[in-house]
Protein backbone atom coordinates (compact mmCIF):
# COMPACT_ATOMS: atom_id res chain seq x y z
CA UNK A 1 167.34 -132.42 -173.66
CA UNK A 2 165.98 -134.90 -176.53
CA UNK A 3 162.25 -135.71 -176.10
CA UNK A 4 160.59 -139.04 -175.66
CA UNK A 5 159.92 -139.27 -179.67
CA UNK A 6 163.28 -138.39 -180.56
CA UNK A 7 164.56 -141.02 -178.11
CA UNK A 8 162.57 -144.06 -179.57
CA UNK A 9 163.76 -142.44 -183.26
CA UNK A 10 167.33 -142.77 -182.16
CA UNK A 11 167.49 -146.14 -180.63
CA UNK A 12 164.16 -148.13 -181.50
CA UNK A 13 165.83 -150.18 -184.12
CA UNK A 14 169.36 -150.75 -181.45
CA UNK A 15 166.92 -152.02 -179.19
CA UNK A 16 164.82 -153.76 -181.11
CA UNK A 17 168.23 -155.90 -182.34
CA UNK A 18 169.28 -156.53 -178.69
CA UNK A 19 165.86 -157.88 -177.69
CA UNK A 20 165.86 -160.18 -180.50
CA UNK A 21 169.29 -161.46 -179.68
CA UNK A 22 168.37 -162.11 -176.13
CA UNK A 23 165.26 -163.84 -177.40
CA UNK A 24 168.04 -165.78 -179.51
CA UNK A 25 169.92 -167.06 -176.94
CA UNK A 26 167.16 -168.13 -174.51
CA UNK A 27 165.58 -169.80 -177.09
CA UNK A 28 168.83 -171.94 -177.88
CA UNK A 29 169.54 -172.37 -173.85
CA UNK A 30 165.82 -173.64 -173.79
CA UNK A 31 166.61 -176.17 -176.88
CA UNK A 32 170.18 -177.33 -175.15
CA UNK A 33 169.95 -180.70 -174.10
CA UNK A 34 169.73 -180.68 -169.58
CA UNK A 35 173.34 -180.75 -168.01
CA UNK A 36 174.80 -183.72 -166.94
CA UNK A 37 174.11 -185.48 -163.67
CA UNK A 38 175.81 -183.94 -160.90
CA UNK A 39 175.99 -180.53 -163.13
CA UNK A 40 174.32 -177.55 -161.83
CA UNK A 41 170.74 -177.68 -162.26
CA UNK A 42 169.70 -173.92 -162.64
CA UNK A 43 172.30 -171.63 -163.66
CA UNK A 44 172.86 -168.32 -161.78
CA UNK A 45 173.26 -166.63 -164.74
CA UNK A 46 170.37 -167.36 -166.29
CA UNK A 47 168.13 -166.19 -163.28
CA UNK A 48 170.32 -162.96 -163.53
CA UNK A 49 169.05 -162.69 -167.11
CA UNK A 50 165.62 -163.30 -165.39
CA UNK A 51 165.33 -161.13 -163.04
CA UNK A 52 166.96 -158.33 -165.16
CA UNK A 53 164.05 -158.51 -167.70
CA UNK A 54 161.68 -158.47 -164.98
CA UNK A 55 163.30 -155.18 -163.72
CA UNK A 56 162.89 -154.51 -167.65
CA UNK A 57 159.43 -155.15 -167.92
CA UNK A 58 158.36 -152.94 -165.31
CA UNK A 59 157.58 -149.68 -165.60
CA UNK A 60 159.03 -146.87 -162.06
CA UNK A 61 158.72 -143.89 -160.99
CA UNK A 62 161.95 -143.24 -161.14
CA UNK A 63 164.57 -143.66 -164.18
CA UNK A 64 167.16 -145.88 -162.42
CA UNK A 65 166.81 -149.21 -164.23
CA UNK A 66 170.61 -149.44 -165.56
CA UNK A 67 171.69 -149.09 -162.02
CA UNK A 68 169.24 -151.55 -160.76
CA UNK A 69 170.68 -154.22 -163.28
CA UNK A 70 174.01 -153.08 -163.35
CA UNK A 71 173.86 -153.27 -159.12
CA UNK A 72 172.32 -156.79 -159.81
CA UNK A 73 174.84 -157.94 -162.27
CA UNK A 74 177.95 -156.86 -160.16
CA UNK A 75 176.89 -159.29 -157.97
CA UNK A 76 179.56 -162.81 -157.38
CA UNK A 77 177.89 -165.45 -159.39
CA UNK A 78 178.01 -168.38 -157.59
């Protein structure tokens, strides 16, 4: 099994890149002019994208945080 330093070696920099893309695209949905009247108002999506970074930002006891999101994400979106 690869150790904790090995595994931040391997895929710091992959990470890194996906973070800063997110970052990327929240900061241009955040820029986009509001929808239309009568459009949705908050976006389901979006508060998938939420609450996946909050499951993100938090460290647990146990390693299940792919399943968490991916459970979350499988999820209709209405």
């Amino acid at each position: 099994m690869t150790d904790k330093n090995a595994v931040m070696e391997r895929y710091y920099l992959d990470c890194r890149c996906m973070l800063l893309e997110l970052a990327a695209t929240l900061d241009r949905h955040d820029r986009a002019p509001a929808p239309s009247e009568g459009a949705q108002a908050a976006d389901a999506r979006l508060l998938l994208l939420q609450r996946s970074i909050e499951i993100l930002a938090h460290p647990s006891a146990r390693p299940d945080r792919t399943a968490r999101i991916l459970e979350l994400l499988s999820r209709p979106v209405s």
